[in-house]
Protein backbone atom coordinates (compact mmCIF):
# COMPACT_ATOMS: atom_id res chain seq x y z
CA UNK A 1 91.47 -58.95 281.28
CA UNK A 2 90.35 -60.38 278.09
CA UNK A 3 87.54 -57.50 278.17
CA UNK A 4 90.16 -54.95 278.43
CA UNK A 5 91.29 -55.47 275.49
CA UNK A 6 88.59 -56.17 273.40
CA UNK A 7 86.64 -53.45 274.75
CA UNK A 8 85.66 -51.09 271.94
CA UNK A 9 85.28 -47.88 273.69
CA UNK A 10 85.47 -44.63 271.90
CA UNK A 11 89.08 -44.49 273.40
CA UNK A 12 90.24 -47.59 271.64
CA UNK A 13 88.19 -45.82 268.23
CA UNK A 14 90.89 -43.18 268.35
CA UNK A 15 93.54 -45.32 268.83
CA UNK A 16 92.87 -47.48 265.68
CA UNK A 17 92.46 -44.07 263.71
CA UNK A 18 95.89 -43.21 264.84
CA UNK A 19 97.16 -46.85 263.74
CA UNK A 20 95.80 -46.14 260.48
CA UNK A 21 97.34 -42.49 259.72
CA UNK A 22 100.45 -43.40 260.99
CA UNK A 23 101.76 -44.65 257.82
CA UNK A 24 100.73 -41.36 256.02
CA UNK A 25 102.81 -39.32 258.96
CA UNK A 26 106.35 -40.02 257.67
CA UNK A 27 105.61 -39.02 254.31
CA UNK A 28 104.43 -35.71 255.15
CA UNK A 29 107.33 -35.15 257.12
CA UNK A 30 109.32 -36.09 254.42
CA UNK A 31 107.54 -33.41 252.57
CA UNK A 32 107.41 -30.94 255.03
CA UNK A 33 111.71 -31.61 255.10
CA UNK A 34 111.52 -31.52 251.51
CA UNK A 35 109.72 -28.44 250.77
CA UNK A 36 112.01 -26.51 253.97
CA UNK A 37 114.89 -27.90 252.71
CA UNK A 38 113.90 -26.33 249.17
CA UNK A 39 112.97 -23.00 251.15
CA UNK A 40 116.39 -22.76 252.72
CA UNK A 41 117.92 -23.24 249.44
CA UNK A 42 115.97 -20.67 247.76
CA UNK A 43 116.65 -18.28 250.77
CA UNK A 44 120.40 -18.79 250.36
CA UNK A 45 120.26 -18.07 246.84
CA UNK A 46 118.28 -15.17 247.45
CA UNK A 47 120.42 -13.71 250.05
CA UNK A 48 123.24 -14.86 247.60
CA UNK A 49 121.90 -12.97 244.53
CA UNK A 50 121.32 -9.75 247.39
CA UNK A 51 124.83 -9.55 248.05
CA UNK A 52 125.94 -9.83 244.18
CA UNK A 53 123.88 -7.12 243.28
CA UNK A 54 124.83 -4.91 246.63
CA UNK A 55 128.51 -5.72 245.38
CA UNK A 56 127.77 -4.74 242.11
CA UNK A 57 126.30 -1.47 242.90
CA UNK A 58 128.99 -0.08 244.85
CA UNK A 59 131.07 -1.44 242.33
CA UNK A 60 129.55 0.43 239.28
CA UNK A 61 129.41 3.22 241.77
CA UNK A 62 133.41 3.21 242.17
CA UNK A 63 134.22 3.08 238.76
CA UNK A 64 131.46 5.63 237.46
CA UNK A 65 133.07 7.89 240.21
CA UNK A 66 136.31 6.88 238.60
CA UNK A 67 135.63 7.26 235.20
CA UNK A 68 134.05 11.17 236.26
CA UNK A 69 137.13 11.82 237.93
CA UNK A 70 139.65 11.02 234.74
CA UNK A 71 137.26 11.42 232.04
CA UNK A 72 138.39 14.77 231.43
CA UNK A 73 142.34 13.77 231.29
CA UNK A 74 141.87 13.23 227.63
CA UNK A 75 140.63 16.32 226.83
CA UNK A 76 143.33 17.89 229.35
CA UNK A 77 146.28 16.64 227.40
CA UNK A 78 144.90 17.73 224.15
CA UNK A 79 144.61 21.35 225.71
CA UNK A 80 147.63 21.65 227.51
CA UNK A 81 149.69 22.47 224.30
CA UNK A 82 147.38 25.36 223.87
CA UNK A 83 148.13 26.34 226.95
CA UNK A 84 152.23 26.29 226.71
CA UNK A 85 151.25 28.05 223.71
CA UNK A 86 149.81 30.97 225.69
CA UNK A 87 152.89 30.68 228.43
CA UNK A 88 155.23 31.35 225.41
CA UNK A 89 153.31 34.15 224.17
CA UNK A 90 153.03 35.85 227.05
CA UNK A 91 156.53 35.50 227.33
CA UNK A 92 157.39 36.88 223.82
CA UNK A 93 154.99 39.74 224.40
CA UNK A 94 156.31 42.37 222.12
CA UNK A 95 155.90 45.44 224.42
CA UNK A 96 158.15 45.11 227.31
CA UNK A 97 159.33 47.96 229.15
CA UNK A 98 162.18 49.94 228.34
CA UNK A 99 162.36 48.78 225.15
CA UNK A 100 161.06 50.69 221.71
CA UNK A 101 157.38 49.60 219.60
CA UNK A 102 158.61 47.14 216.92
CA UNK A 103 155.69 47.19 214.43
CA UNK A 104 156.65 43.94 213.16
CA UNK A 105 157.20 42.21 216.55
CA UNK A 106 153.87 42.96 217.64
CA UNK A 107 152.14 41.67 214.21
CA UNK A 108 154.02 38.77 214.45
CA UNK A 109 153.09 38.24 218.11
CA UNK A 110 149.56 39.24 217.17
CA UNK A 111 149.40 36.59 214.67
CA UNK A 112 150.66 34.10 217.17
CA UNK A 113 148.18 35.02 219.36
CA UNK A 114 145.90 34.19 216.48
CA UNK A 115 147.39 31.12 215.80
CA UNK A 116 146.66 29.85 219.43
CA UNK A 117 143.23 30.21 219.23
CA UNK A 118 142.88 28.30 216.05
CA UNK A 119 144.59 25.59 218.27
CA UNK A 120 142.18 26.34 220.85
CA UNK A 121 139.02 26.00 218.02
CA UNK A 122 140.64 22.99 217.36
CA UNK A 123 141.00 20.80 220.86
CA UNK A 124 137.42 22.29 221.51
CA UNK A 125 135.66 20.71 217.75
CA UNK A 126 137.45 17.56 218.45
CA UNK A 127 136.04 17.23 221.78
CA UNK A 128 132.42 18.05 220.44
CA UNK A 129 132.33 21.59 221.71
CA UNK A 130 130.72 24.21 219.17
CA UNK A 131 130.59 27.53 219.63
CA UNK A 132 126.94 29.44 219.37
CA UNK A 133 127.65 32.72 217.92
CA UNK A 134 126.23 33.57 214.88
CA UNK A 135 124.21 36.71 214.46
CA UNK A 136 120.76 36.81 212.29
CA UNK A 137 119.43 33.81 213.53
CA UNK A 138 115.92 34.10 215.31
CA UNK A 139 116.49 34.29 219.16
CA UNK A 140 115.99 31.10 220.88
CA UNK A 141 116.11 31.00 224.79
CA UNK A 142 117.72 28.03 225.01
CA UNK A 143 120.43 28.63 223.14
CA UNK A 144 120.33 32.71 223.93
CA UNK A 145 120.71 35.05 226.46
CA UNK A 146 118.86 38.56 225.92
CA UNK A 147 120.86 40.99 227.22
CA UNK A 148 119.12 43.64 225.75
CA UNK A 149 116.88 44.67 223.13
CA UNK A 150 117.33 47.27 220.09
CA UNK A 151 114.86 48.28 217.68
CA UNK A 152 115.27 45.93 214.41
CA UNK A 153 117.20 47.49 211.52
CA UNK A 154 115.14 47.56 208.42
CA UNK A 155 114.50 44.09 206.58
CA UNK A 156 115.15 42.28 209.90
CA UNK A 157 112.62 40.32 212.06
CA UNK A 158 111.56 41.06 215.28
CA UNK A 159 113.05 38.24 217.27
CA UNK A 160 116.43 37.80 215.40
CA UNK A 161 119.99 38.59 216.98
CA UNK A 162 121.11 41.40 215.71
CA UNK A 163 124.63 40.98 217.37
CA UNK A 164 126.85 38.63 219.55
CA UNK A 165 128.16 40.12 222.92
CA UNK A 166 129.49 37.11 224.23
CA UNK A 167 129.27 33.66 222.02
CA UNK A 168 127.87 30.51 224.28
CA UNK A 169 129.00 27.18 223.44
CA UNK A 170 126.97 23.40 223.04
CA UNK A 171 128.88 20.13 223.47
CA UNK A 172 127.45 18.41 220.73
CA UNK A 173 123.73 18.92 221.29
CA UNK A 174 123.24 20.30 224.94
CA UNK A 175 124.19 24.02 225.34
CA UNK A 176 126.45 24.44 227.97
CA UNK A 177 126.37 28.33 227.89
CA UNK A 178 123.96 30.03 226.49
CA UNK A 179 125.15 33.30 223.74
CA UNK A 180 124.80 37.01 225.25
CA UNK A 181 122.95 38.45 222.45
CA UNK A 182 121.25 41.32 221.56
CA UNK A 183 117.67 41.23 220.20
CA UNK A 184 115.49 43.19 217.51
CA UNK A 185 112.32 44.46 219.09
């Protein structure tokens, strides 16, 4: 039996190998634990950093759709006295029926009338609006709407407006309706 075990065979070759890396296992499995343990970490802060930012979105999504939906309040309660304005004129309309034309009640109600839409000039300049509707200016499509053409009067340009139909508006720099215009040809 002493043979046996003294016998150096390939088989007992391997087996002192094995003896000899042994040591070295544990430490890679240490490692190994290590490095997954680092991997599981940096998943959960991954997934954890996910889930901020897919909180966050819909999030910024509620209170952009929020701040859309009363953004315009402000400018609302700066125009509604404009608008109880109108309600009283309309109200104090000086040619009701049955009763006789009072020259002076209708220039004072035309004045009102006046004096509303200087209110209304107003709320619109303080919220940025500006109205495009000046005449003699050279035509420019993105501010202008041709509606039709006329031949130029003498000393004016082809290509200027020569008159305001209708008079577009910008808030501050981006038209938001173009003037209806007529154009020299």
């Amino acid at each position: 039996m002493d043979d046996l075990h003294t016998n150096n065979t390939p088989l007992n070759d391997e087996a002192e190998d094995i003896d000899q890396a042994a040591p070295a296992e544990p430490v890679q499995i240490d490692e190994l634990a290590a490095a997954k343990a680092k991997a599981d970490e940096n998943m959960a802060g991954w997934m954890r950093a996910t889930a901020d930012y897919a909180n966050l979105k819909r999030e910024m999504e509620r209170t952009t759709s929020e701040l859309s939906k009363y953004a315009i309040g402000g400018f609302l309660s700066k125009l509604l006295p404009v608008v109880d304005s109108f309600r009283k004129a309309v109200e104090q309309r000086p040619l009701k029926e049955g009763e006789p034309l009072d020259e002076t009640r209708i220039k004072q109600w035309a004045d009102g009338v006046t004096l509303i839409r200087s209110q209304l000039d107003g709320v619109l300049a303080n919220a940025g609006v500006t109205p495009i509707d000046k005449d003699g200016v050279h035509f420019d499509p993105s501010m202008h709407e041709a509606m039709m053409m006329k031949p130029a009067p003498e000393g004016v340009a082809a290509g200027t407006v020569i008159s305001v139909l209708e008079p577009g508006y910008a808030l501050y720099e981006k038209v938001i309706r173009p003037a209806k215009v007529v154009v020299a040809e």
